[in-house]
N, C-alpha and C. Protein backbone atom coordinates (compact mmCIF):
# COMPACT_ATOMS: atom_id res chain seq x y z
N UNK A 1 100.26 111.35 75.92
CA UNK A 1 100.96 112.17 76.89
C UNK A 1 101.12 113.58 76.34
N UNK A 2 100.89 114.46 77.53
CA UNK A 2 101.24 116.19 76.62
C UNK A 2 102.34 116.10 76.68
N UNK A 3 102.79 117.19 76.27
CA UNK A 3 104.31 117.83 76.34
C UNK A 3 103.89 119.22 76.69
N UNK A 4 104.73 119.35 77.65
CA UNK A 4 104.40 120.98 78.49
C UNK A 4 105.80 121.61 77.98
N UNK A 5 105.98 123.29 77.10
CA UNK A 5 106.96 123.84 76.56
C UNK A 5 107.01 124.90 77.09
N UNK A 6 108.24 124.93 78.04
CA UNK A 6 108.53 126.22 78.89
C UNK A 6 108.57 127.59 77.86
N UNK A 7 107.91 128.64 77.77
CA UNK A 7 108.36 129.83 77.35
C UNK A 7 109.57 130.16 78.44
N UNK A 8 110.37 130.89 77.99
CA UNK A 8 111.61 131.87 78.71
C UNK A 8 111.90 132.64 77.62
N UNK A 9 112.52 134.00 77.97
CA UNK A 9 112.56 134.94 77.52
C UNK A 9 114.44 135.43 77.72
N UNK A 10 114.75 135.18 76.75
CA UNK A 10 116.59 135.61 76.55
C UNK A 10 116.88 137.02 76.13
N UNK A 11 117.63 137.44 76.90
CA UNK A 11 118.34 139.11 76.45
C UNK A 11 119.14 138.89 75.39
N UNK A 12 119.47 139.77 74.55
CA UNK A 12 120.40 139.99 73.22
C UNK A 12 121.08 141.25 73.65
N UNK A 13 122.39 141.44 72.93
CA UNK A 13 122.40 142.99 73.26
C UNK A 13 123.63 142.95 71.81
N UNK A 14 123.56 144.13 71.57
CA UNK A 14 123.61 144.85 70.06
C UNK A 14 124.16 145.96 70.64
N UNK A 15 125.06 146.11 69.82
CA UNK A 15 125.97 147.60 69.59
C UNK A 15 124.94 148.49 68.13
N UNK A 16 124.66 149.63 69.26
CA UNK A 16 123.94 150.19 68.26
C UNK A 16 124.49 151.35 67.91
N UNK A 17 124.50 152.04 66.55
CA UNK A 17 125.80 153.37 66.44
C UNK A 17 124.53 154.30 66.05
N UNK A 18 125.18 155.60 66.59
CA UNK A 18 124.38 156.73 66.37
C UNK A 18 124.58 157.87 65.71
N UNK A 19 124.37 158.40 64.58
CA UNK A 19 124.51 159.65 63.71
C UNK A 19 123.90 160.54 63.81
N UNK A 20 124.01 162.06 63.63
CA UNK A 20 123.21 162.90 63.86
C UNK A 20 123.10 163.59 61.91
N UNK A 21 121.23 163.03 62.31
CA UNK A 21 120.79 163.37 60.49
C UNK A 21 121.35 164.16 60.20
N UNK A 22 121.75 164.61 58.91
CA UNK A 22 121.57 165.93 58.56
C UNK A 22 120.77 167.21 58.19
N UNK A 23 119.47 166.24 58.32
CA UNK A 23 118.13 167.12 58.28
C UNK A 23 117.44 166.97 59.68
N UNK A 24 118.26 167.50 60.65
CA UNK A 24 118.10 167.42 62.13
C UNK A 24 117.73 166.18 62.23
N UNK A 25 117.78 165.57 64.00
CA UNK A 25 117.50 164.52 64.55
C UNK A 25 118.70 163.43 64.30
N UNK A 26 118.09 162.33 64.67
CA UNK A 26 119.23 161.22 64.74
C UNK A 26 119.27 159.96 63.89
N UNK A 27 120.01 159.01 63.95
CA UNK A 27 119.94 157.76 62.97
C UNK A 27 120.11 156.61 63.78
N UNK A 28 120.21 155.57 63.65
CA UNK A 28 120.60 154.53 64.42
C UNK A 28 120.84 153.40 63.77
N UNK A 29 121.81 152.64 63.73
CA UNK A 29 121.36 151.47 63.45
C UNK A 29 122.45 150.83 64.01
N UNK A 30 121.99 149.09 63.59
CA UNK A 30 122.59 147.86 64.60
C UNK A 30 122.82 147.39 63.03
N UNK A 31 124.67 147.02 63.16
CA UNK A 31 125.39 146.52 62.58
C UNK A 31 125.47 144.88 62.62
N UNK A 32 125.09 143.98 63.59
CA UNK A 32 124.77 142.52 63.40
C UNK A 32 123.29 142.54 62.76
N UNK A 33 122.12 143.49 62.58
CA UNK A 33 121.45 143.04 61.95
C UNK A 33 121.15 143.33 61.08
N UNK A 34 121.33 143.49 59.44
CA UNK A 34 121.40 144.15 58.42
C UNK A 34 119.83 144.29 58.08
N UNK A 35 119.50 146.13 57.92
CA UNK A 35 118.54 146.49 57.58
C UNK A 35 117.83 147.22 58.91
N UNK A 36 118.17 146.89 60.14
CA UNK A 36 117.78 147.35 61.06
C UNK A 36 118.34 148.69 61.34
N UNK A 37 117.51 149.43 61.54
CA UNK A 37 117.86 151.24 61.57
C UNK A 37 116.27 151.68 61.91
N UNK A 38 116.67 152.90 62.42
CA UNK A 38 115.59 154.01 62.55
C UNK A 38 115.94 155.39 62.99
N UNK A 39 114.85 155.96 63.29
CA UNK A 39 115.42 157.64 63.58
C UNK A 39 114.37 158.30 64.37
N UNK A 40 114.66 159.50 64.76
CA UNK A 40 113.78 160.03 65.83
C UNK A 40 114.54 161.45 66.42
N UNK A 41 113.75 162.53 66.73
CA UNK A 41 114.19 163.76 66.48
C UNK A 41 114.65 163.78 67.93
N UNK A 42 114.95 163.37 68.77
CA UNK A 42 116.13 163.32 70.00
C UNK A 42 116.94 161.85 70.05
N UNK A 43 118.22 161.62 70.63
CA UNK A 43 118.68 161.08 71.78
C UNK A 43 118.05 159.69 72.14
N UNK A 44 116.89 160.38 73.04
CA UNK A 44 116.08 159.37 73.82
C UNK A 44 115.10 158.72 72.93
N UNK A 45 114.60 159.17 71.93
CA UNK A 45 113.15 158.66 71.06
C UNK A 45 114.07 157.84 70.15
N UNK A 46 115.26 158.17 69.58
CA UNK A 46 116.15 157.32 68.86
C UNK A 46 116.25 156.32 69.24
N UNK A 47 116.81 156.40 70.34
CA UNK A 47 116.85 154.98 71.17
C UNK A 47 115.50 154.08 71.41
N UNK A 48 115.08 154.84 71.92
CA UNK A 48 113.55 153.94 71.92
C UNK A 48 113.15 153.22 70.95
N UNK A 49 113.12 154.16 69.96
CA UNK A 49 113.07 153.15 68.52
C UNK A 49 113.87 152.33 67.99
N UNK A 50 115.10 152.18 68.37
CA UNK A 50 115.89 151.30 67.58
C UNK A 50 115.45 149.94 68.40
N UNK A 51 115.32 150.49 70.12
CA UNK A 51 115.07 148.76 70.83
C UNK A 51 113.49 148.19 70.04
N UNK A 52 112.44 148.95 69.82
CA UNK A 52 111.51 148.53 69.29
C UNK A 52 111.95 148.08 67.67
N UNK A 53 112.73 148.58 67.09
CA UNK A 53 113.29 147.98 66.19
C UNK A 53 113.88 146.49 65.79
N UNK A 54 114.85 146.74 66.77
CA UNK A 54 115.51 145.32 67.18
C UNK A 54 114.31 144.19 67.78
N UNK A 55 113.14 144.56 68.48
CA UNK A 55 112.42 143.70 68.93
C UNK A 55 111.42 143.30 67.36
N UNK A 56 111.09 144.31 66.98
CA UNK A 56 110.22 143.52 65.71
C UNK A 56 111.34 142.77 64.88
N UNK A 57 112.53 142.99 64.66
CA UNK A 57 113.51 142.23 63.75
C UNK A 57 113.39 140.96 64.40
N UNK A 58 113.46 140.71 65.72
CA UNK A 58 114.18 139.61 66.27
C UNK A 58 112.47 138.62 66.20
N UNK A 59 111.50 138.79 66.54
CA UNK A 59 110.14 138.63 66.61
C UNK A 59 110.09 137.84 64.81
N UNK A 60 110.62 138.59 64.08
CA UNK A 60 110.14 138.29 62.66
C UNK A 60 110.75 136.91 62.37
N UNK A 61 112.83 137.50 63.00
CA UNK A 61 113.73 136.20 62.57
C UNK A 61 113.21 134.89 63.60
N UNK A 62 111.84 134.93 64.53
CA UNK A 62 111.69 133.87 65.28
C UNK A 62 110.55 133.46 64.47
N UNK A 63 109.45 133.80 64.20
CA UNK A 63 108.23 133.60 63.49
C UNK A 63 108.69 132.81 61.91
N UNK A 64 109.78 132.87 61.40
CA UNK A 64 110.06 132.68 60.37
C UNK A 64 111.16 131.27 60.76
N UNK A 65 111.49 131.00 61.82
CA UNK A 65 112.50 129.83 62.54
C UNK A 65 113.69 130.14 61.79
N UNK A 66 114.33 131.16 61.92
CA UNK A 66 115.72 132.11 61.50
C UNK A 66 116.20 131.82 62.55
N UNK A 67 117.47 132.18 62.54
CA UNK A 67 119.00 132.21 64.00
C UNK A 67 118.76 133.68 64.13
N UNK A 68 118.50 133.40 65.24
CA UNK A 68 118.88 135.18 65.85
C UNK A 68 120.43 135.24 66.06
N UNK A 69 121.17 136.29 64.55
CA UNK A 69 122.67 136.78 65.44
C UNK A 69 122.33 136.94 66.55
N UNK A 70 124.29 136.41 67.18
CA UNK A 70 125.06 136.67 68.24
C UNK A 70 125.68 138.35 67.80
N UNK A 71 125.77 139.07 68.44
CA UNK A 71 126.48 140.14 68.85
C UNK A 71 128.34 139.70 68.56
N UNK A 72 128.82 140.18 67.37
CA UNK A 72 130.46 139.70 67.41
C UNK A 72 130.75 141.36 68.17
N UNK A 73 132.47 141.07 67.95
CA UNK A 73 132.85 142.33 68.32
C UNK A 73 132.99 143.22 66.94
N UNK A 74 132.15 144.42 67.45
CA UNK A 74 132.47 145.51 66.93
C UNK A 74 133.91 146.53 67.46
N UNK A 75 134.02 147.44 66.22
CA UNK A 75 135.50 147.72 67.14
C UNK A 75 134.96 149.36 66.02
N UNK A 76 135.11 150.67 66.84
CA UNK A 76 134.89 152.33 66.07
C UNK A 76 136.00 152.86 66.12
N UNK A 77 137.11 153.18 65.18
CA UNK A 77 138.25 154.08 65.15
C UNK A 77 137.57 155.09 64.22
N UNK A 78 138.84 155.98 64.15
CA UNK A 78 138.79 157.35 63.61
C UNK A 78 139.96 157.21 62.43
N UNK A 79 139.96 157.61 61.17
CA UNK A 79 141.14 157.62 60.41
C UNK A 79 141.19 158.73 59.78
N UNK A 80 142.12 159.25 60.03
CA UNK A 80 142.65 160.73 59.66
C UNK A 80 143.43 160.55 58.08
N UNK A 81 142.73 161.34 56.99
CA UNK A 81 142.93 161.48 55.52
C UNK A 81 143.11 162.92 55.13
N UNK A 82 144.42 162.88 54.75
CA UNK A 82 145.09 164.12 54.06
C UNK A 82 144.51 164.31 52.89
N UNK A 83 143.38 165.85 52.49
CA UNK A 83 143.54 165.41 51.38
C UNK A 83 143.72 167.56 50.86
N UNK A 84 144.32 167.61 49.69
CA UNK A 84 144.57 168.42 49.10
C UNK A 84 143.64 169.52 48.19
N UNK A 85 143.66 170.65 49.40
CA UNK A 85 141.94 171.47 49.15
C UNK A 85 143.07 172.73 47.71
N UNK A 86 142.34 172.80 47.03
CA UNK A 86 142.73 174.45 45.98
C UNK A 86 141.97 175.56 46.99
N UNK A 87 143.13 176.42 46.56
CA UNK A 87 142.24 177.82 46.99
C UNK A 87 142.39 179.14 46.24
């Protein structure tokens, strides 16, 4: 008897944070998947690359029969540090 194996195709979604280089352009990376980052001299190409990013990561952790992280919560504050300049 065969066995017939449905392909289907599942969405992920990732909090991805964005920096602006300091040698112009941008940074990116996704904090559930360690090592995943890229860059790209706008906005939009940043982005582009990080989803192609995230797709070869996730492609690799399947080829290899890895757990693809779940997305936890991320949480971005700001903390304000006094610190004491000479002049």
């Amino acid at each position: 008897m065969w066995r017939i194996m449905k392909k289907f195709k599942k969405n992920y979604s990732y909090s991805v944070f964005y920096e602006v280089a300091p040698e112009g352009g941008y940074v990116a990376l996704v904090p559930a998947l360690p090592g995943c980052h890229t860059q790209g001299e706008t906005l939009e190409e940043t982005e582009q690359n990080i989803k192609e990013a995230i797709e070869v990561y996730l492609e690799s952790l399947r080829v290899h029969r890895e757990s693809i992280p779940q997305e936890s919560k991320s949480f971005q504050g700001v903390v304000n540090v006094p610190v004491l300049i000479s002049r």
